[in-house]
Structure formats: structure tokens, C-alpha cells
C-alpha atoms as a PDB file:
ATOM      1  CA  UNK A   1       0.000   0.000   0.000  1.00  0.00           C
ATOM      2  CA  UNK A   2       1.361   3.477  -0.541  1.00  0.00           C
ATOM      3  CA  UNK A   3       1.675   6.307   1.892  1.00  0.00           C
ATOM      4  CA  UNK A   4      -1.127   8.495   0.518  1.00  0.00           C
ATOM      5  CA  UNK A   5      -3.818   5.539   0.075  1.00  0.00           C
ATOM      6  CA  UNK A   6      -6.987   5.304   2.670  1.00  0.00           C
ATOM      7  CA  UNK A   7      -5.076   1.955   4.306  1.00  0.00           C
ATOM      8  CA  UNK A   8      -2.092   3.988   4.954  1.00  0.00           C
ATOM      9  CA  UNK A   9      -3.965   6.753   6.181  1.00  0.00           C
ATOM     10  CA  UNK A  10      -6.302   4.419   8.997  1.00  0.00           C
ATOM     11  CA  UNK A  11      -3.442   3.028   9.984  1.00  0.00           C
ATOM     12  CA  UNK A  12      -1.072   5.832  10.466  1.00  0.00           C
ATOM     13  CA  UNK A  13      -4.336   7.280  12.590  1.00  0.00           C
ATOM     14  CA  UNK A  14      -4.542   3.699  14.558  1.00  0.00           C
ATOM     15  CA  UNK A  15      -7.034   1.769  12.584  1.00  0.00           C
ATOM     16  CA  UNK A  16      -4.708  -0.536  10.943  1.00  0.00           C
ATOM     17  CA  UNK A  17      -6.605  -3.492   8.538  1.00  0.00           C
ATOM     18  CA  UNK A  18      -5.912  -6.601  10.027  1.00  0.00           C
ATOM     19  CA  UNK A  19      -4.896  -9.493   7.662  1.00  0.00           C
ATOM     20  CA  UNK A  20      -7.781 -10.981   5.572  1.00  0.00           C
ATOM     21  CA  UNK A  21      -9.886  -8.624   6.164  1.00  0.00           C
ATOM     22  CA  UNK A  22     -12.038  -6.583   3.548  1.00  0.00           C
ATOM     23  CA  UNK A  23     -10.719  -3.069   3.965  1.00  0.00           C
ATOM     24  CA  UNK A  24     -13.862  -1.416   3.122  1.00  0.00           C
ATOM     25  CA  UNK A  25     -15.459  -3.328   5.666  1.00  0.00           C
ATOM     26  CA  UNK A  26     -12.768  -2.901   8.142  1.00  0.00           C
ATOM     27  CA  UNK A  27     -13.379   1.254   7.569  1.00  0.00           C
ATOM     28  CA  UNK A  28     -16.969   1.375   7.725  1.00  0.00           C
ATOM     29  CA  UNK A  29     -16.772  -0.586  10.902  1.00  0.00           C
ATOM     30  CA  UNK A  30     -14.495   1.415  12.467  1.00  0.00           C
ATOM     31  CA  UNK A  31     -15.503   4.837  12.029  1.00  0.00           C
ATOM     32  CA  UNK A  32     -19.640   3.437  12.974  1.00  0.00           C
ATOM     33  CA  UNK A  33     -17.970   2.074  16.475  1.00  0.00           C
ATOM     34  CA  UNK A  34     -15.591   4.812  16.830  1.00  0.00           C
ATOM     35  CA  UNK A  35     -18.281   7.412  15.341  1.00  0.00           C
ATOM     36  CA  UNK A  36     -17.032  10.224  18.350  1.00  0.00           C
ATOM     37  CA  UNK A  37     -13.320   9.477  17.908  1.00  0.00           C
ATOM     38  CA  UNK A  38     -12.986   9.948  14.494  1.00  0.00           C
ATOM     39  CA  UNK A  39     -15.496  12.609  13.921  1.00  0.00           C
ATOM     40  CA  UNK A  40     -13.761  14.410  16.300  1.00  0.00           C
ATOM     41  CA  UNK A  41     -10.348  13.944  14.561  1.00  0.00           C
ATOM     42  CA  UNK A  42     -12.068  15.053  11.867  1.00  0.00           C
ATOM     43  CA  UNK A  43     -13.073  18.564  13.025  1.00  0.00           C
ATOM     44  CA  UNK A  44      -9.597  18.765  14.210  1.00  0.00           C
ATOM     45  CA  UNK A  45      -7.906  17.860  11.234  1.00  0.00           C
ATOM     46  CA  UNK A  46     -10.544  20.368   9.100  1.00  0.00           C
ATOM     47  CA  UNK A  47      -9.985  23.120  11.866  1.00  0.00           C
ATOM     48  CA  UNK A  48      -5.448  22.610  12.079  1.00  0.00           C
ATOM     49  CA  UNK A  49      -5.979  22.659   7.991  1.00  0.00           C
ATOM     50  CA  UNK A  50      -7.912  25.362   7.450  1.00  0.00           C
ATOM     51  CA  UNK A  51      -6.294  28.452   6.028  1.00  0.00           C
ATOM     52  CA  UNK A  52      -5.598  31.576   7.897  1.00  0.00           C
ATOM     53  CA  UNK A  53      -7.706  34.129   6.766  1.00  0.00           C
ATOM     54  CA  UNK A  54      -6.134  36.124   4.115  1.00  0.00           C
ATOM     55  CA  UNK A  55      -6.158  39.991   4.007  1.00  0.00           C
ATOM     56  CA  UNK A  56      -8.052  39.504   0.494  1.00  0.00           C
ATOM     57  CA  UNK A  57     -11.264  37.837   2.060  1.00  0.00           C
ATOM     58  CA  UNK A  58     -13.897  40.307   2.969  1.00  0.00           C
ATOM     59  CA  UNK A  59     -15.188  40.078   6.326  1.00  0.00           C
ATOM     60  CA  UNK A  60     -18.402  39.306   5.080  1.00  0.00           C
ATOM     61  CA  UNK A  61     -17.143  36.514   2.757  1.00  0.00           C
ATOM     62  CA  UNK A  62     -15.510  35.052   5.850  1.00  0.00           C
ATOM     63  CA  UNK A  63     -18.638  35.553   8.033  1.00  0.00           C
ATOM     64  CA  UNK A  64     -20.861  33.910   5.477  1.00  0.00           C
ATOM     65  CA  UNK A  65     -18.613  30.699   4.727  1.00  0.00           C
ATOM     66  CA  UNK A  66     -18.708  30.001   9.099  1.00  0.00           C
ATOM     67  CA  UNK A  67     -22.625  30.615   8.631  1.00  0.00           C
ATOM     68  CA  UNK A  68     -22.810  27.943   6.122  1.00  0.00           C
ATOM     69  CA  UNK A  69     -20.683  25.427   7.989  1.00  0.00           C
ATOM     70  CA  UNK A  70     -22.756  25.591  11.033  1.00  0.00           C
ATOM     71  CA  UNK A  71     -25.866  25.074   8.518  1.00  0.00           C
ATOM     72  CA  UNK A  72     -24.462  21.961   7.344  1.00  0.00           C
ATOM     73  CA  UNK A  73     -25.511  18.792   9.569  1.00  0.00           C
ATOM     74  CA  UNK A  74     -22.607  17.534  10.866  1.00  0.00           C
ATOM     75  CA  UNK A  75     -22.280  13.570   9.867  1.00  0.00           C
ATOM     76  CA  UNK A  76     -21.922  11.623  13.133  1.00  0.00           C
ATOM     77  CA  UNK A  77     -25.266  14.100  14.514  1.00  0.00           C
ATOM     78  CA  UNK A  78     -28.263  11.669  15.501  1.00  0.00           C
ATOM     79  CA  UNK A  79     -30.669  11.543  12.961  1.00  0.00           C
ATOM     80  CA  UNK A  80     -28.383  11.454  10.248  1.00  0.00           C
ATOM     81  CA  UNK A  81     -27.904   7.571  10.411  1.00  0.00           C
ATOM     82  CA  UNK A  82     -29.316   5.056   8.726  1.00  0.00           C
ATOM     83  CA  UNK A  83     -32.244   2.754  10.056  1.00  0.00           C
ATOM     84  CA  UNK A  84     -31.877  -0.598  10.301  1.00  0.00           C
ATOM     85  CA  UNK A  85     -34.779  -1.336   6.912  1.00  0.00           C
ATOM     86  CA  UNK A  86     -32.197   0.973   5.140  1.00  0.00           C
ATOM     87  CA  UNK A  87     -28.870  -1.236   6.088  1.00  0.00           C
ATOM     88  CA  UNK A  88     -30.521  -4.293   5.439  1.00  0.00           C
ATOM     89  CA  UNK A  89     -31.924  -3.061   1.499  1.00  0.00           C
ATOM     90  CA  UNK A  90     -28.719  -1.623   1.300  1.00  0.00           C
ATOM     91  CA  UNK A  91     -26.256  -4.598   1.848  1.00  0.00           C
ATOM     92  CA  UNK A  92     -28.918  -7.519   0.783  1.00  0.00           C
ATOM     93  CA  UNK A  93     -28.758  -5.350  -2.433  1.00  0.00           C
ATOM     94  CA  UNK A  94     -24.913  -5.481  -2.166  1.00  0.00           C
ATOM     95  CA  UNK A  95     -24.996  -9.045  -1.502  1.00  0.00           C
ATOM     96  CA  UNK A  96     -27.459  -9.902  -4.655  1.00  0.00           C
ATOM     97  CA  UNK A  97     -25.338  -8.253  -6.741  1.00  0.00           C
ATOM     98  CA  UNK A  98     -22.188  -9.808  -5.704  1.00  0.00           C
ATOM     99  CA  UNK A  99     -23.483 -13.400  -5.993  1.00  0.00           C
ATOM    100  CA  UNK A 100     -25.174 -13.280  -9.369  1.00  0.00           C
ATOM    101  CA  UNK A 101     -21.641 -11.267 -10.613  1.00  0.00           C
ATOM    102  CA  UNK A 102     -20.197 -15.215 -10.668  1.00  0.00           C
ATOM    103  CA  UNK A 103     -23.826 -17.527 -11.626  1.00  0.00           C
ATOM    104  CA  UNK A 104     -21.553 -20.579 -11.739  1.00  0.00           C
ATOM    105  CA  UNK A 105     -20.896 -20.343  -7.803  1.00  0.00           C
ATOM    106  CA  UNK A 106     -24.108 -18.766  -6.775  1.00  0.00           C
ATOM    107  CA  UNK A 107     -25.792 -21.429  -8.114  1.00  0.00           C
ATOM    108  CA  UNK A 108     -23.685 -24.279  -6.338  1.00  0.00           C
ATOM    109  CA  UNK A 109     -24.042 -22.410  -3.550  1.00  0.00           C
ATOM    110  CA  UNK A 110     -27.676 -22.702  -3.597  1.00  0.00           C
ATOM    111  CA  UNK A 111     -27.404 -26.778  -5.211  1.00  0.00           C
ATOM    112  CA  UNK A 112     -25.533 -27.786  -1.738  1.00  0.00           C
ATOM    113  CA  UNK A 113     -27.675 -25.872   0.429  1.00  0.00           C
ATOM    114  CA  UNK A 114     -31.513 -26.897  -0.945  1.00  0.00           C
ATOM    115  CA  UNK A 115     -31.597 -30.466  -0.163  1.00  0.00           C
ATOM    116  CA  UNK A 116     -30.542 -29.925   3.588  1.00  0.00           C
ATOM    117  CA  UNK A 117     -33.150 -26.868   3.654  1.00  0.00           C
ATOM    118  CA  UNK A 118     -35.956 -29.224   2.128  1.00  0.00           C
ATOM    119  CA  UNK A 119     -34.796 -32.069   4.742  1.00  0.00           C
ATOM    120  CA  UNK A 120     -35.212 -30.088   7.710  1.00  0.00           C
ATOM    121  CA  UNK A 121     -38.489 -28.737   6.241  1.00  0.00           C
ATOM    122  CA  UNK A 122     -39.686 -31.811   5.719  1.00  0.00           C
ATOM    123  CA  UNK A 123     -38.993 -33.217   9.031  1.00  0.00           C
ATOM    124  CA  UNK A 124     -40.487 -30.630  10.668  1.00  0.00           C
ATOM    125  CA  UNK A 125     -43.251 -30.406   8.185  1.00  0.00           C
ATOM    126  CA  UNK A 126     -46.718 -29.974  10.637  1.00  0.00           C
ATOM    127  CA  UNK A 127     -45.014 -30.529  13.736  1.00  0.00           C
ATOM    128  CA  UNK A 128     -46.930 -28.000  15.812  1.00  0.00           C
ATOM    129  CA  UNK A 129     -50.336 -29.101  13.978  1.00  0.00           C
ATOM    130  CA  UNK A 130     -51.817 -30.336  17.068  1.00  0.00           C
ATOM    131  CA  UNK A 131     -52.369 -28.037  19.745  1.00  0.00           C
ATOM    132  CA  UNK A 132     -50.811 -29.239  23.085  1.00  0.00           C
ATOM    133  CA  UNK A 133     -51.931 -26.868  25.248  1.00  0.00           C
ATOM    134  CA  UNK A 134     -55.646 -26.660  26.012  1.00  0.00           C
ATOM    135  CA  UNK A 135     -56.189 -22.819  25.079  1.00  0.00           C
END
């Protein structure tokens, strides 16, 4: 990995990727866990970067740029997350995709799984048919 990539960068800020793990994952999991940690590095990194003002910005120009950050919703605020209908269309949607991408091992996938699935179904096929419990 290079110095300027996103792995470089979560690990020089103590989020390394461990081995065999999907780095996407690995980021997304972090940063939802850690949500106050790195949104505050965040703001502090945006705050030690930000320029000093120059003497060619107006006042005004500077006063209306601060009133537009604090207009923004900030990303970690509560009501800005996802619900958990939301996560679940978005990453069964993820996971359709990837599985029909290769047919050949979706569908052996699915070829070793159905006739354990139709076993059990079968066995327990009208089990709970009879009441057992006067009601």
C-alpha cells in the first residue's frame, strides 16, 4: 500500500486493517464504532488545515462561509444515520449483486444448500399441527 492511500492513512491514525480482512469493511466498521473518535479527529484535522484568513477575504465573505458550515448537519449528529430497513436493502442489495456477478458459484451455492433446507423442512413439516396446550 502506498503512503497516501486510505489503508495507509487508517493506519497511520490507529485503525490498521488486520490481515484478511475486507478493507472497506474494516473502515466502515471502524468509524460506525468509533463514530465520536474519528469525527472528532475530523473537526480537528478540518480546523489545524484550514487556512488563515487572508487579508483579500472580505469580512463578510468570511462571516458567510462560518454561517454555512454551522448550517451543514454535521455527519456523526443523531438523525443522520441510517435505520436498520435501510442497512438491510442496502447490503442484501450489495450481496445480490455480488453473488449473481459469478452464476456458476451462486448457483452451487444454492445446489448444496436446498436439499438440507428441504430435509429439515420436511422433518419438521406440521409438527406443531396439534395443539398441546388446552387454550
Amino acid at each position: 500500500a502506498g503512503d497516501s492511500g486510505v489503508e495507509s492513512y487508517f493506519s497511520r491514525n490507529g485503525s490498521p486493517t488486520p490481515e484478511h480482512t475486507n478493507p472497506a469493511h474494516h473502515y466502515i466498521t471502524q468509524i460506525q464504532q468509533r463514530k465520536d473518535h474519528w469525527g472528532q479527529f475530523w473537526l480537528e484535522q478540518g480546523a489545524s488545515q484550514a487556512a488563515p484568513s487572508s487579508p483579500s477575504r472580505s469580512p463578510r465573505k468570511q462571516e458567510q462561509q462560518q454561517q454555512q458550515q454551522q448550517q451543514k448537519p454535521h455527519l456523526f449528529e443523531r438523525g443522520t444515520e441510517l435505520g436498520l430497513l435501510e442497512q438491510t436493502e442496502i447490503l442484501t442489495r450489495r450481496t445480490l449483486l455480488e453473488n449473481f456477478k459469478n452464476r456458476k458459484k451462486f448457483f452451487r451455492g444454492v445446489m448444496s444448500r436446498l436439499p438440507a433446507s428441504m430435509m429439515v423442512g420436511f422433518f419438521f413439516f406440521q409438527i406443531a399441527k396439534r395443539p398441546t396446550q388446552a387454550s
